[in-house]
C-alpha atoms as a PDB file:
ATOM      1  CA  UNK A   1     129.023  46.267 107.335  1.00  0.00           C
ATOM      2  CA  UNK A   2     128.362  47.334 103.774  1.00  0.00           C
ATOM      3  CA  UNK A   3     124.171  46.936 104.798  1.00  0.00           C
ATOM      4  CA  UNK A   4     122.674  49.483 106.356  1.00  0.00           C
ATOM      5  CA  UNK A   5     119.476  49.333 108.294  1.00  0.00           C
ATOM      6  CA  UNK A   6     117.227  53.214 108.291  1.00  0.00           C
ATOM      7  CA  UNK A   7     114.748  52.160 109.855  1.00  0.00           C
ATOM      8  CA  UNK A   8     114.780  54.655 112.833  1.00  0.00           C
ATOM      9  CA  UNK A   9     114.990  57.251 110.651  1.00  0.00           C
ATOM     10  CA  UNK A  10     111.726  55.564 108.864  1.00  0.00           C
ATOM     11  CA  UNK A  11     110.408  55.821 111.983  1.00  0.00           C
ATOM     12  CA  UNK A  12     111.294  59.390 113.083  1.00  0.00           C
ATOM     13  CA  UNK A  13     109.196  60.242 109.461  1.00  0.00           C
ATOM     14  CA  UNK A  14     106.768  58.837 110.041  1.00  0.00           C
ATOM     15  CA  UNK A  15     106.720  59.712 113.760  1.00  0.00           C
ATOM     16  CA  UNK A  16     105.985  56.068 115.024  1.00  0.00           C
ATOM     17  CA  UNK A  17     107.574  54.320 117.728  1.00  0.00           C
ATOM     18  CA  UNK A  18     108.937  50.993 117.755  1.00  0.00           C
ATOM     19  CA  UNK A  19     106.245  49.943 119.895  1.00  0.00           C
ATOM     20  CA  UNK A  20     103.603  50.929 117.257  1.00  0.00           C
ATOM     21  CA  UNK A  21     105.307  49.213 114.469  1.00  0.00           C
ATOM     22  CA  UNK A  22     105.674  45.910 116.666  1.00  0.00           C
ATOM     23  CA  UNK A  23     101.631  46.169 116.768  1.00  0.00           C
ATOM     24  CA  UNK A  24     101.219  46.780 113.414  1.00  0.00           C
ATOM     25  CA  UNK A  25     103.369  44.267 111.951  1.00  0.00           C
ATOM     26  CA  UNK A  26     102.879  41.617 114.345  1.00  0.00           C
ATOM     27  CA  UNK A  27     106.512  41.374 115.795  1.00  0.00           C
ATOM     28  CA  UNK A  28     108.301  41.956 118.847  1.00  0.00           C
ATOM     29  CA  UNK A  29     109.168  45.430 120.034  1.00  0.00           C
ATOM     30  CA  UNK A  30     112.478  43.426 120.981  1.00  0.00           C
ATOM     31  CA  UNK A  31     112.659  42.095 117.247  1.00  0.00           C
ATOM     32  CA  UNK A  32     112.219  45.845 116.017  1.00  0.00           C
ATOM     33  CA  UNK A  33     114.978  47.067 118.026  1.00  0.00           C
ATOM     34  CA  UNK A  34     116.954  44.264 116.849  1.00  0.00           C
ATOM     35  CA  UNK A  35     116.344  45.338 112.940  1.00  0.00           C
ATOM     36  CA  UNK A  36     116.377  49.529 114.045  1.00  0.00           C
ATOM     37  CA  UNK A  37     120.636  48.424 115.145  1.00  0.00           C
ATOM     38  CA  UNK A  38     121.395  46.305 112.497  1.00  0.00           C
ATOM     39  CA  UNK A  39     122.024  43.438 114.274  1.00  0.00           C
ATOM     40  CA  UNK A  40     120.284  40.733 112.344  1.00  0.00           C
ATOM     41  CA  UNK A  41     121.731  38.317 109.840  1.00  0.00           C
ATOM     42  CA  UNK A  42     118.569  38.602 107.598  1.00  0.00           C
ATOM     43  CA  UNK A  43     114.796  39.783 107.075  1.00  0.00           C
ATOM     44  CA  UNK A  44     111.974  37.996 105.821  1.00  0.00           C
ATOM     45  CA  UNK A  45     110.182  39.548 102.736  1.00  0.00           C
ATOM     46  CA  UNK A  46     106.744  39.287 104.029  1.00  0.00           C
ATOM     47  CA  UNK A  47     108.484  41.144 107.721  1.00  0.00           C
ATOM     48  CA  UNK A  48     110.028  43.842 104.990  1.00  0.00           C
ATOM     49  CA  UNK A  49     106.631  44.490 103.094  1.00  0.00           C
ATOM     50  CA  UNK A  50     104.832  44.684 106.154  1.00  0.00           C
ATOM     51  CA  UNK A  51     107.495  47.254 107.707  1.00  0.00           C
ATOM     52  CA  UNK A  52     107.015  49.117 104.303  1.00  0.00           C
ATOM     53  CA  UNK A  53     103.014  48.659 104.128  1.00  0.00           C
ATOM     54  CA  UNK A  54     103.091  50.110 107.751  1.00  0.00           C
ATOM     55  CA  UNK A  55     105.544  52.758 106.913  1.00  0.00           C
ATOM     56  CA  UNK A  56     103.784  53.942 103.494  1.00  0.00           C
ATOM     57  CA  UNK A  57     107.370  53.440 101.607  1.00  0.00           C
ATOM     58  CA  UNK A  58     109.864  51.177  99.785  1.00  0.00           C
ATOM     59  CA  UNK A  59     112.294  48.792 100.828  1.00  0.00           C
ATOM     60  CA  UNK A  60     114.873  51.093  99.766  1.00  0.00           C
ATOM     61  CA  UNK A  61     113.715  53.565 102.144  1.00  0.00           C
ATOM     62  CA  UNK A  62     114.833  50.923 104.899  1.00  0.00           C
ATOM     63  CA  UNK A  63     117.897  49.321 103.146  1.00  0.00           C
ATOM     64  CA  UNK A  64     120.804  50.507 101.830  1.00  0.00           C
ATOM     65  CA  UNK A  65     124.253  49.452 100.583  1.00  0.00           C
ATOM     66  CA  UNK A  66     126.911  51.517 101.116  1.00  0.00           C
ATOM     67  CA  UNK A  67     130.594  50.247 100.028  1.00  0.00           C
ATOM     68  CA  UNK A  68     132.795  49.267 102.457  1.00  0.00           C
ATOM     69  CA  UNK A  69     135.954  51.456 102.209  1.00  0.00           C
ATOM     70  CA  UNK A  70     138.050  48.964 102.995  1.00  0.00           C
ATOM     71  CA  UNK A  71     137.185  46.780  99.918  1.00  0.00           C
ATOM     72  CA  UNK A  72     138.702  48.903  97.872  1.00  0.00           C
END
């Protein structure tokens, strides 16, 4: 996948846990874990500025693109 998900290592910077995010963000500590492996087909903004609000940082910080080898 050519998205990449940081936010563990958002997390680890911040030293938060997933639990504490959940709280703050009003989400699922499930639904955090979800978004920390990359499993999820999408975010919604107002999720992503609350993750960043929470985390003090951009949505860059979170998402990146890296290109896929493979696509030449």
């Amino acid at each position: 996948m050519a998205i990449i998900i940081n936010l563990d290592v958002m997390l680890a910077r911040r030293k938060m846990r997933s639990r504490e995010l959940a709280e703050r963000i009003g989400i699922t500590e499930q639904n955090v874990s979800l978004l920390k492996s990359g499993k999820v087909k999408g975010v919604r903004f107002d999720t992503l500025e609350r993750i960043c609000q929470a985390l003090e940082c951009q949505p860059g910080d979170i998402i990146e693109y890296r290109r896929d080898p493979e696509d030449g």
